[in-house]
PDB file of N, CA and C in Angstrom:
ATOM      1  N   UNK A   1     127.699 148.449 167.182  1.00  0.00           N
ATOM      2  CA  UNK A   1     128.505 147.314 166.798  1.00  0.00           C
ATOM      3  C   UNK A   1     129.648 147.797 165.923  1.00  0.00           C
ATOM      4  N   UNK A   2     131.325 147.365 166.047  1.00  0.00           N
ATOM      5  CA  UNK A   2     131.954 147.808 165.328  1.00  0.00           C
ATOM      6  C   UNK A   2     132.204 147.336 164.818  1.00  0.00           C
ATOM      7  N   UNK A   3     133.367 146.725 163.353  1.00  0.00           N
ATOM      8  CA  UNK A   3     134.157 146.207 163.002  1.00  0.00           C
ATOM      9  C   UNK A   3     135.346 145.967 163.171  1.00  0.00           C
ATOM     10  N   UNK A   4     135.962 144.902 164.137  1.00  0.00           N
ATOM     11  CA  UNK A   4     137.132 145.099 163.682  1.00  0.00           C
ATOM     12  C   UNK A   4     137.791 143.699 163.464  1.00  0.00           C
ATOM     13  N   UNK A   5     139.506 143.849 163.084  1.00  0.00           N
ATOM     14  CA  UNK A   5     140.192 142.778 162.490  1.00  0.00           C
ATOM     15  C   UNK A   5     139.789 143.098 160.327  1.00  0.00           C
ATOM     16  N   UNK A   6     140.051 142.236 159.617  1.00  0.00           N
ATOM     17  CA  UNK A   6     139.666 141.858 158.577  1.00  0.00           C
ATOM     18  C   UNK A   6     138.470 142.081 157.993  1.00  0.00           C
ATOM     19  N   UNK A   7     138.065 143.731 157.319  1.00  0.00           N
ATOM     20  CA  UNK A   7     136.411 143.142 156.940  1.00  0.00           C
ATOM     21  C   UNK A   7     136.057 142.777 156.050  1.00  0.00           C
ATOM     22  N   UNK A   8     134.977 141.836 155.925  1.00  0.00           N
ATOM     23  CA  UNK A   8     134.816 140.644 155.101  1.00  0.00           C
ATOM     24  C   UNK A   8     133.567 140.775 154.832  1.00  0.00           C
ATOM     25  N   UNK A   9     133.239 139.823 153.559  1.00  0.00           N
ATOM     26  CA  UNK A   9     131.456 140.168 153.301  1.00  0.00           C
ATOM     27  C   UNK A   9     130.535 139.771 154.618  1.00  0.00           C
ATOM     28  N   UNK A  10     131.316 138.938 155.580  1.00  0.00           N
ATOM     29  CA  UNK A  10     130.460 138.364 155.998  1.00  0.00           C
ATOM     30  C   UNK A  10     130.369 139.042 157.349  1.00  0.00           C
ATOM     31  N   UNK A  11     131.328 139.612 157.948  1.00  0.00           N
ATOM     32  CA  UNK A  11     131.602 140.865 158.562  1.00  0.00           C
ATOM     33  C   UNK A  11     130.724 141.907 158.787  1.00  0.00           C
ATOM     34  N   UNK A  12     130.639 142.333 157.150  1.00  0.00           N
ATOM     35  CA  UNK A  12     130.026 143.589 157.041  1.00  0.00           C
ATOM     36  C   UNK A  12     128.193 142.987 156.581  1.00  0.00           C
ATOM     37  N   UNK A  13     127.554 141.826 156.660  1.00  0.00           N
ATOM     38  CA  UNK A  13     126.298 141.891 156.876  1.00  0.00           C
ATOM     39  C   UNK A  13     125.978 141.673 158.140  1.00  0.00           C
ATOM     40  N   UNK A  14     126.872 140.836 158.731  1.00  0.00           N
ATOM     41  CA  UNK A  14     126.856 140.834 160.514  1.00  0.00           C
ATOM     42  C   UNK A  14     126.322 142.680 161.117  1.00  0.00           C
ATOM     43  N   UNK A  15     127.811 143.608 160.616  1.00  0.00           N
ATOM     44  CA  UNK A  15     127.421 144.760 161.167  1.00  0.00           C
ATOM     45  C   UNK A  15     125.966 145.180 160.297  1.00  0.00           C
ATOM     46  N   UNK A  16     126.025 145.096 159.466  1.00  0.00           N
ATOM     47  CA  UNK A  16     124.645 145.482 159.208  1.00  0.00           C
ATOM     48  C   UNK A  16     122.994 144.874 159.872  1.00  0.00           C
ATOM     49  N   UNK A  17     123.302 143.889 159.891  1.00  0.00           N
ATOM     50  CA  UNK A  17     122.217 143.450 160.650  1.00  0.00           C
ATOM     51  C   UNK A  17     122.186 143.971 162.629  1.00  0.00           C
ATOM     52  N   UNK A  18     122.928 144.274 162.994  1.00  0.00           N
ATOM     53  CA  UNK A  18     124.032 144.419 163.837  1.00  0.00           C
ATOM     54  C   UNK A  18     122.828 146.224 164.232  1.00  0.00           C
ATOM     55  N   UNK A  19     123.449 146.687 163.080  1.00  0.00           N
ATOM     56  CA  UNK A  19     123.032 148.016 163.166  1.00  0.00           C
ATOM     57  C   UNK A  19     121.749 148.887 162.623  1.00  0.00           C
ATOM     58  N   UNK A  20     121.444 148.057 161.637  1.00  0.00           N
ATOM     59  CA  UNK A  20     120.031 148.292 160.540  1.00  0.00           C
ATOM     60  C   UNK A  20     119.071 147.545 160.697  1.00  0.00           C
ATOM     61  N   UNK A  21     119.334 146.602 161.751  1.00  0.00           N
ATOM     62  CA  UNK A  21     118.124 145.442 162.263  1.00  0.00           C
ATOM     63  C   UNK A  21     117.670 144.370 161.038  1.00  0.00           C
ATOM     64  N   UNK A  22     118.699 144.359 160.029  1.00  0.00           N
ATOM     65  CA  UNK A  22     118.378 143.358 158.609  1.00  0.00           C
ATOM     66  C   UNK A  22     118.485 142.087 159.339  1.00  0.00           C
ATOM     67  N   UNK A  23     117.556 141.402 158.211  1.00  0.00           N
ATOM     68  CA  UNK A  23     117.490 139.703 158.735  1.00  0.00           C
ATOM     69  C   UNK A  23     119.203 139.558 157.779  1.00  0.00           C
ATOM     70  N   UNK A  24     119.382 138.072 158.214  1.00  0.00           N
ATOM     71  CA  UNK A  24     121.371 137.351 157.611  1.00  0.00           C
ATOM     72  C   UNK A  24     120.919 137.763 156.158  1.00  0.00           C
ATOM     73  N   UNK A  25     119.563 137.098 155.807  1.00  0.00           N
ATOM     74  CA  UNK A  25     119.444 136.939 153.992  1.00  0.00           C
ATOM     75  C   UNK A  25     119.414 138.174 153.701  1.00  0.00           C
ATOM     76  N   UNK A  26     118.671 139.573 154.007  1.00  0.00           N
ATOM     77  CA  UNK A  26     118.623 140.561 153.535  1.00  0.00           C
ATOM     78  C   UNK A  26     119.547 141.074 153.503  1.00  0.00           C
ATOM     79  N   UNK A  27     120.670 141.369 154.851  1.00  0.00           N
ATOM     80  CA  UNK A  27     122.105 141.951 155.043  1.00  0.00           C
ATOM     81  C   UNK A  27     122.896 141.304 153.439  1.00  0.00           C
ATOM     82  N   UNK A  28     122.980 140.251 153.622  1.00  0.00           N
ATOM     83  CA  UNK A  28     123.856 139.038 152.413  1.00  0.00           C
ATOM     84  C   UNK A  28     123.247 139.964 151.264  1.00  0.00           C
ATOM     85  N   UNK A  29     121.976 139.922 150.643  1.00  0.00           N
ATOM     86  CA  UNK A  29     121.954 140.048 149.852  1.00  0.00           C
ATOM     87  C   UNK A  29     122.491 142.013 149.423  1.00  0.00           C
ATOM     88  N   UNK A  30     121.938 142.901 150.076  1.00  0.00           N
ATOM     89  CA  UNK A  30     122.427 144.311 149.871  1.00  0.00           C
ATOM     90  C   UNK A  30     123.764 144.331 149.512  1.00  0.00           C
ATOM     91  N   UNK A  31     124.965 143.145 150.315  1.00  0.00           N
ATOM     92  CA  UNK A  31     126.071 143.219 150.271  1.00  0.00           C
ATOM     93  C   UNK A  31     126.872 143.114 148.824  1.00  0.00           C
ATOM     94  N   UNK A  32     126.037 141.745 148.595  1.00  0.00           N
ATOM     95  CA  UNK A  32     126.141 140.986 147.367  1.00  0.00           C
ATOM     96  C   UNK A  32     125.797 142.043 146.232  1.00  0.00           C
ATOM     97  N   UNK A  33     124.256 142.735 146.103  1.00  0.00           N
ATOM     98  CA  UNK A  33     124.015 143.579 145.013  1.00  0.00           C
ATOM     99  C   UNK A  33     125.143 144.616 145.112  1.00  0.00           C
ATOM    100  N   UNK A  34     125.619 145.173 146.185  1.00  0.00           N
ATOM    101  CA  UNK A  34     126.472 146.471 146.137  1.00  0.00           C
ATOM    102  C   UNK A  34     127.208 145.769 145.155  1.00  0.00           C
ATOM    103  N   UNK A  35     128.160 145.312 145.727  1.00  0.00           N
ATOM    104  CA  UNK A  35     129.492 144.636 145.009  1.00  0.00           C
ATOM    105  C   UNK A  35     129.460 144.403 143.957  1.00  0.00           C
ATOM    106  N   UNK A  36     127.736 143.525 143.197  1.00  0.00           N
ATOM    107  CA  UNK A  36     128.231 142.843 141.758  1.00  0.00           C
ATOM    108  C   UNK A  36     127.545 144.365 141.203  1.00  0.00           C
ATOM    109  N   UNK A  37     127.119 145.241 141.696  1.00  0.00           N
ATOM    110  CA  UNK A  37     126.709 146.509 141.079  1.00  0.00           C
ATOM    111  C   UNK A  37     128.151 147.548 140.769  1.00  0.00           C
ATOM    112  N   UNK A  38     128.968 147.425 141.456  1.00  0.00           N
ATOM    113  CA  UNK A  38     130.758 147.877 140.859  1.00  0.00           C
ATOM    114  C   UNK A  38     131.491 147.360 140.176  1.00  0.00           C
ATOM    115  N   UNK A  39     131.182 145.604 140.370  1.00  0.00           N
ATOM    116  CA  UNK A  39     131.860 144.600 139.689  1.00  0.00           C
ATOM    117  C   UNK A  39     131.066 144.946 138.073  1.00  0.00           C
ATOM    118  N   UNK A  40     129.809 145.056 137.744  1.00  0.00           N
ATOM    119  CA  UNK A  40     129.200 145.135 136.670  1.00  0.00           C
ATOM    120  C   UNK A  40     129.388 146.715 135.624  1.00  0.00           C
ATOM    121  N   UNK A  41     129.773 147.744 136.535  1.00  0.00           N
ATOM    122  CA  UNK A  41     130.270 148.972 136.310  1.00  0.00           C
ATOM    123  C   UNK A  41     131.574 149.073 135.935  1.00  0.00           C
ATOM    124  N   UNK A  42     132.434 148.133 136.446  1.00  0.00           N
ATOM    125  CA  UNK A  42     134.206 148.262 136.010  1.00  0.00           C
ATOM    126  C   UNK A  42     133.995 147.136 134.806  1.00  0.00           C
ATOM    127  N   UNK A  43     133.348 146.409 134.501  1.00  0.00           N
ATOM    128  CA  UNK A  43     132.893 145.718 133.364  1.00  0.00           C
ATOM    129  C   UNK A  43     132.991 146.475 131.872  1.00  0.00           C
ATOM    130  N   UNK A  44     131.550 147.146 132.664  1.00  0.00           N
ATOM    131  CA  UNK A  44     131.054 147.895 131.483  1.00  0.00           C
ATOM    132  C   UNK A  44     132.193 149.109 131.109  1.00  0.00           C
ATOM    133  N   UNK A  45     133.383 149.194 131.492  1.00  0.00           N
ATOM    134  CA  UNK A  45     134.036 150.451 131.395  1.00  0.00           C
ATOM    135  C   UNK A  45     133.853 151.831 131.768  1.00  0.00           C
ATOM    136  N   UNK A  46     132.877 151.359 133.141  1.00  0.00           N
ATOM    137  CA  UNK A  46     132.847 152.987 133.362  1.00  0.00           C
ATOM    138  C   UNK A  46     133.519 152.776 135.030  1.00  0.00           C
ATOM    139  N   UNK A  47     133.654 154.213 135.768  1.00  0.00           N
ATOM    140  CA  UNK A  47     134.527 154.067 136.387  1.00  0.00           C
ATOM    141  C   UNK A  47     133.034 154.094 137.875  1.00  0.00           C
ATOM    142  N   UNK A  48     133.552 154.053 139.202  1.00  0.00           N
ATOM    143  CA  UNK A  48     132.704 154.174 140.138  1.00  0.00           C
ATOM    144  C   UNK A  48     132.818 154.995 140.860  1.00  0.00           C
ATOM    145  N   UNK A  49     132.263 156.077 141.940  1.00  0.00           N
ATOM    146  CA  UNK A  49     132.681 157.016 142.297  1.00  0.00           C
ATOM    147  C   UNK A  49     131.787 156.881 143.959  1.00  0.00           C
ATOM    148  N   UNK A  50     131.982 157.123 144.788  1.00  0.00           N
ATOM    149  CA  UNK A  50     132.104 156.640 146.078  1.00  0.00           C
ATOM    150  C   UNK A  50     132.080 158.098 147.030  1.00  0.00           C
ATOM    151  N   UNK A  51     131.198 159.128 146.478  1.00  0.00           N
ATOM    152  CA  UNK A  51     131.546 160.672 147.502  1.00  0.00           C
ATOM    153  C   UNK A  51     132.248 160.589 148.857  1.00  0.00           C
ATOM    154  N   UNK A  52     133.234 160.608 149.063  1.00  0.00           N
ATOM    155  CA  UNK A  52     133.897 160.076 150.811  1.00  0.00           C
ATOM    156  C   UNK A  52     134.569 159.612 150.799  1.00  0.00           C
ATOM    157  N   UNK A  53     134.434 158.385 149.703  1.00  0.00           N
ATOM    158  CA  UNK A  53     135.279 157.252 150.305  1.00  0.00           C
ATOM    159  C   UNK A  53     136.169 157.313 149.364  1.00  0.00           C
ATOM    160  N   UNK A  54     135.781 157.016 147.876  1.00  0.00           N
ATOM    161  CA  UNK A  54     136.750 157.103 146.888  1.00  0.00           C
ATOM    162  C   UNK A  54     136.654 156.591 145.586  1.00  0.00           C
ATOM    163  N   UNK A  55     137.626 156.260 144.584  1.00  0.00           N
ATOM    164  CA  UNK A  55     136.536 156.046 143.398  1.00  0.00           C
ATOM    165  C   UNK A  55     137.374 154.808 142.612  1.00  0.00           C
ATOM    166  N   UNK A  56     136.558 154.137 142.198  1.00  0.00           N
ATOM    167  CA  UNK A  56     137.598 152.710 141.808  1.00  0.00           C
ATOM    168  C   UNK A  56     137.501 153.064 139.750  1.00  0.00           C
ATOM    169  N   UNK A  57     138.156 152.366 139.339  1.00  0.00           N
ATOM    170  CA  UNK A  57     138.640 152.708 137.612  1.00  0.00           C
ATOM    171  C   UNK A  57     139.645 151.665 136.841  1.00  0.00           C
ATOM    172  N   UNK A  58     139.008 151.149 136.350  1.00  0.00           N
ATOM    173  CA  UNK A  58     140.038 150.287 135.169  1.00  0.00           C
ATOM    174  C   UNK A  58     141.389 150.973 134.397  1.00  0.00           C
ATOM    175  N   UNK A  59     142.325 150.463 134.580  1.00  0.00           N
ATOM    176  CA  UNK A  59     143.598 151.051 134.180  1.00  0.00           C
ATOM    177  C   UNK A  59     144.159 150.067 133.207  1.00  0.00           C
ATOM    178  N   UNK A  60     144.450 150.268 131.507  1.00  0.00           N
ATOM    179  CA  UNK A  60     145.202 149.477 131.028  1.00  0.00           C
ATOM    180  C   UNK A  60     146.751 149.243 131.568  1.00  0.00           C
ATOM    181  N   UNK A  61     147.691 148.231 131.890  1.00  0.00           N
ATOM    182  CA  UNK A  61     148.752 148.006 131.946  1.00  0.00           C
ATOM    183  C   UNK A  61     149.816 147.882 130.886  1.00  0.00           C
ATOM    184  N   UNK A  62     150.754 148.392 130.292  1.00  0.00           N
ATOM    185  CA  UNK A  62     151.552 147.866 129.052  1.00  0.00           C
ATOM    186  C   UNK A  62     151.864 146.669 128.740  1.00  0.00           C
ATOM    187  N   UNK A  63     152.177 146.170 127.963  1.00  0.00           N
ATOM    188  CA  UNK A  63     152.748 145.022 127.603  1.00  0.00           C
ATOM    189  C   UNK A  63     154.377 145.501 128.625  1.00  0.00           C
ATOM    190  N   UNK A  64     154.953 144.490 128.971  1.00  0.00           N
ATOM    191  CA  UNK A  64     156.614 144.637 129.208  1.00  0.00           C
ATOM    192  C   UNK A  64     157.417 143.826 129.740  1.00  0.00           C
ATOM    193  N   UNK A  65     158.742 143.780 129.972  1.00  0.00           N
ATOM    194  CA  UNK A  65     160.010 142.746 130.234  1.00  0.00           C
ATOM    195  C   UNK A  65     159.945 142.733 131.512  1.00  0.00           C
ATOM    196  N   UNK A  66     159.624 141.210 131.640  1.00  0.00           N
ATOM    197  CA  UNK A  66     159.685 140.763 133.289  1.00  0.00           C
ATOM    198  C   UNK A  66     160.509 139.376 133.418  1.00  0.00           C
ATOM    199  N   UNK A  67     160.799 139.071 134.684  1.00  0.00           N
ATOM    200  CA  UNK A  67     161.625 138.643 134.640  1.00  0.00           C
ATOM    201  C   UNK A  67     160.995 137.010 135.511  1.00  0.00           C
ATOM    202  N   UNK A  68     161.115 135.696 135.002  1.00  0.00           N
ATOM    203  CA  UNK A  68     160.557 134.373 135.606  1.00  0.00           C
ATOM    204  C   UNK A  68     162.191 134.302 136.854  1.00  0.00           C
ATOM    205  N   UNK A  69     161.315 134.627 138.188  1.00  0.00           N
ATOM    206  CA  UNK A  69     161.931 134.523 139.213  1.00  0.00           C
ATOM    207  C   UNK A  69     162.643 133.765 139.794  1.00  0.00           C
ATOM    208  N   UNK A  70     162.228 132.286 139.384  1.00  0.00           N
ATOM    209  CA  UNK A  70     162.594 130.432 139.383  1.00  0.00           C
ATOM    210  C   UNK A  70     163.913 130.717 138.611  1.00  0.00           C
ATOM    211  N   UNK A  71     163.492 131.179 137.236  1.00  0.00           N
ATOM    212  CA  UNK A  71     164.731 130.843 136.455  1.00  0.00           C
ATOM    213  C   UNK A  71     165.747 132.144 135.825  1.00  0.00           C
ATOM    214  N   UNK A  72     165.294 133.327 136.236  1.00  0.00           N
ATOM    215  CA  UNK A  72     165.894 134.565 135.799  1.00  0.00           C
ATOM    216  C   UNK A  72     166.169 134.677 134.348  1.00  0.00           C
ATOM    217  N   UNK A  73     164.970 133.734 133.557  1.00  0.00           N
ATOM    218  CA  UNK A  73     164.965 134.009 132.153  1.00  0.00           C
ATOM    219  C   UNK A  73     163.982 135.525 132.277  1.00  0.00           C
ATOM    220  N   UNK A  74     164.051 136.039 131.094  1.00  0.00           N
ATOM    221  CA  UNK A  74     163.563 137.787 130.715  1.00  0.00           C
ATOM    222  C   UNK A  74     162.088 136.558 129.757  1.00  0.00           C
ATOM    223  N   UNK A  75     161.058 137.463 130.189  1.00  0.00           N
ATOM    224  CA  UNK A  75     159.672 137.436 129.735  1.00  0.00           C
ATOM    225  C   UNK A  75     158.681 138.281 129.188  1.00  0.00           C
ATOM    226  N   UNK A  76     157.991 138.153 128.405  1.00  0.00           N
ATOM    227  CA  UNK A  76     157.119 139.337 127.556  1.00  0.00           C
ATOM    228  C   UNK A  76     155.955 139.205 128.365  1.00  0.00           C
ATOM    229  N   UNK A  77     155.686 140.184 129.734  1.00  0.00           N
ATOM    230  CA  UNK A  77     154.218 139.936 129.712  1.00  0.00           C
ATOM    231  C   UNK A  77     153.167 141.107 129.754  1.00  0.00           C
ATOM    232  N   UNK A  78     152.263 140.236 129.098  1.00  0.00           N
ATOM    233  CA  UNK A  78     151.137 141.063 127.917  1.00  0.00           C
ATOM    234  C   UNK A  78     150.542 142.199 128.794  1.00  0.00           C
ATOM    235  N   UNK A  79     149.687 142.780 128.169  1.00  0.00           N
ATOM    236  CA  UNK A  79     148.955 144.058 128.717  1.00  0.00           C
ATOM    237  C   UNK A  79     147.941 143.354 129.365  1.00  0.00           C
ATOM    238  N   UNK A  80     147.567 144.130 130.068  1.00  0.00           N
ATOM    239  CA  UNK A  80     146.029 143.619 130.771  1.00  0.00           C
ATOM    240  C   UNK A  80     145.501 145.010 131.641  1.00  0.00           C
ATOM    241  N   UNK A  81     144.109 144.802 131.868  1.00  0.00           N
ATOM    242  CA  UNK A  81     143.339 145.766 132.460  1.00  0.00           C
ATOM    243  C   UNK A  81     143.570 145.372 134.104  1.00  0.00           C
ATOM    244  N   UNK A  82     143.643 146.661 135.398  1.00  0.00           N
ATOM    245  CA  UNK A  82     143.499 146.172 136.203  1.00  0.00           C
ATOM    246  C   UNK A  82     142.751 147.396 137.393  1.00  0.00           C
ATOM    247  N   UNK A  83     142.180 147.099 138.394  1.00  0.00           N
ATOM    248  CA  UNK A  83     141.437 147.821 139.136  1.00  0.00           C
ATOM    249  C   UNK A  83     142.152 149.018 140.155  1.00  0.00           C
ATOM    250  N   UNK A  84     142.167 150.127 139.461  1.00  0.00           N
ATOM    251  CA  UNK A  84     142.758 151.446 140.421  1.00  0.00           C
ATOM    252  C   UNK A  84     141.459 151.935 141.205  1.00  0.00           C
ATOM    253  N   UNK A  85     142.365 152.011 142.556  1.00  0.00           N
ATOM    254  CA  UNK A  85     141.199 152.773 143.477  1.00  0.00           C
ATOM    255  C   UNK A  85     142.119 153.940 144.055  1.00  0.00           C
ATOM    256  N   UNK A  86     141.371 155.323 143.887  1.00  0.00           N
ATOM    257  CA  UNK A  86     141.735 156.836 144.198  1.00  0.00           C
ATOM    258  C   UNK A  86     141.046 157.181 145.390  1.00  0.00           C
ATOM    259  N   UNK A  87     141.785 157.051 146.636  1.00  0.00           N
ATOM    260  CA  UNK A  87     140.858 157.507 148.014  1.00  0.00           C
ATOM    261  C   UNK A  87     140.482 158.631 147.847  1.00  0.00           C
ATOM    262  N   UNK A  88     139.516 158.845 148.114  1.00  0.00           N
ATOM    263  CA  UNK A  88     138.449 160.382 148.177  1.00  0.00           C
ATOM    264  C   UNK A  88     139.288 161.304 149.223  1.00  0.00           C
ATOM    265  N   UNK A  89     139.278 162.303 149.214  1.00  0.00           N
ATOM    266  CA  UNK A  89     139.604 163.830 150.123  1.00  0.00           C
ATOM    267  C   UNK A  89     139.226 163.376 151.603  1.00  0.00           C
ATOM    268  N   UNK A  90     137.741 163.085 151.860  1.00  0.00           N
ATOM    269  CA  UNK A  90     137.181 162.615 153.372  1.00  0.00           C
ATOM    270  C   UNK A  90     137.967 161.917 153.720  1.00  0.00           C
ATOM    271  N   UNK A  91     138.175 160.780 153.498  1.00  0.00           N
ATOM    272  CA  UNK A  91     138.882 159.309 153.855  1.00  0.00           C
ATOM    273  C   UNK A  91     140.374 159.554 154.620  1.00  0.00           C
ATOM    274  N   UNK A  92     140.584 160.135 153.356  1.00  0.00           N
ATOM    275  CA  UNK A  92     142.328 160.504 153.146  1.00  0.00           C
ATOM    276  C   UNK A  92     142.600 161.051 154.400  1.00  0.00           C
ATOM    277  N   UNK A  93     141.355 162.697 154.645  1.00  0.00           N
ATOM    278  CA  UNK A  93     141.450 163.131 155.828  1.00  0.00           C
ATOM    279  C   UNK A  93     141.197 162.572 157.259  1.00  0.00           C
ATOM    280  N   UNK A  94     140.360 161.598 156.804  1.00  0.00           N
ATOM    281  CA  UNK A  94     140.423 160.972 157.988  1.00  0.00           C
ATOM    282  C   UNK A  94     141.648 159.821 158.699  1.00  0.00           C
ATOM    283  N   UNK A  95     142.020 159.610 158.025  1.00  0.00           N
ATOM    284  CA  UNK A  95     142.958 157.678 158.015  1.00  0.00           C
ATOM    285  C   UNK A  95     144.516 158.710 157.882  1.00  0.00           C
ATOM    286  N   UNK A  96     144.979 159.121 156.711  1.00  0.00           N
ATOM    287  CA  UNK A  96     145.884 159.375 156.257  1.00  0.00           C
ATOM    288  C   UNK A  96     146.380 160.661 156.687  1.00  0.00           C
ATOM    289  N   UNK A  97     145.518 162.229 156.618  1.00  0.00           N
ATOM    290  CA  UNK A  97     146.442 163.032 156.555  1.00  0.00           C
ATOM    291  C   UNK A  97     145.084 164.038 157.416  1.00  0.00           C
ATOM    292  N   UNK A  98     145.344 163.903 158.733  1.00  0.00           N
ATOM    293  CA  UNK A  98     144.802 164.696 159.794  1.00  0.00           C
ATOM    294  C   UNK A  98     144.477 166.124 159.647  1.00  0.00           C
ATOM    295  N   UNK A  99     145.232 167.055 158.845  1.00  0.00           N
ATOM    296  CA  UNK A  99     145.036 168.093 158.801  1.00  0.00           C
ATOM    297  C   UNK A  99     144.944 168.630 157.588  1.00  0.00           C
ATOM    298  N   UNK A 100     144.233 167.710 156.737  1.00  0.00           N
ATOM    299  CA  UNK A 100     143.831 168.109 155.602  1.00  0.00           C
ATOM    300  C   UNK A 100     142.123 168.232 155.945  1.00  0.00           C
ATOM    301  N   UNK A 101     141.704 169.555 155.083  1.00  0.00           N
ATOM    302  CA  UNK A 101     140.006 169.756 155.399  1.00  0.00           C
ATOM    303  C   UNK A 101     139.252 168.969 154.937  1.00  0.00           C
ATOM    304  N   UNK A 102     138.244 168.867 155.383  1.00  0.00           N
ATOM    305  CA  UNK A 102     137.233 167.701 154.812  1.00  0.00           C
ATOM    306  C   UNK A 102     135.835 169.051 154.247  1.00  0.00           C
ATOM    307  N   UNK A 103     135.393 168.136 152.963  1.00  0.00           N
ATOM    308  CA  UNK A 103     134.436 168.792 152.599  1.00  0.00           C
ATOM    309  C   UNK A 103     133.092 168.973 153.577  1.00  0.00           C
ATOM    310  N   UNK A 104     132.584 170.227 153.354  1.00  0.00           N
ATOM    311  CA  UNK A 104     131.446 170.821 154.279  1.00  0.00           C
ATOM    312  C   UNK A 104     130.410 170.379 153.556  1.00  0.00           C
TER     313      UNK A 104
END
């Protein structure tokens, strides 16, 4: 079973059940723990790391001058934390850059 188009949570317990023989509730739920298990990790300030695929990490943003688009008044907006994801070497080699080696 493949994926394709958009994948979505609901997508990816389909393929799982699809492929791992999970009942809907069990697929749903693995899906669900993965996710709030990264969501609960970029929380806590630590970063996630993904061997293959790639590794996700909280990045502070600066405070700085932006601009309200409606009215082209200049705006202060504040710092905030936001979610960086670094594709892994595998991935990269696979999707992105063909003739780069993949780890053995």
């Amino acid at each position: 079973m493949e994926i394709s188009g958009t994948l979505t949570k609901a997508n990816l317990s389909r393929h799982l059940m699809g492929t791992m023989g999970f009942t809907k509730k069990d697929a749903d739920v693995l899906v669900n723990t993965f996710l709030s298990s990264i969501i609960a990790a970029l929380r806590a300030g630590d970063s996630v790391e993904l061997r293959g695929f790639g590794s996700f990490r909280l990045r502070e943003r600066k405070p700085r001058m932006g601009r309200n688009p409606r009215s082209g008044q200049s705006i202060q907006v504040p710092s905030k934390r936001v979610v960086f994801f670094k594709i892994g070497k595998d991935l990269r080699a696979k999707l992105v850059d063909p003739t780069a080696k993949l780890r053995e």
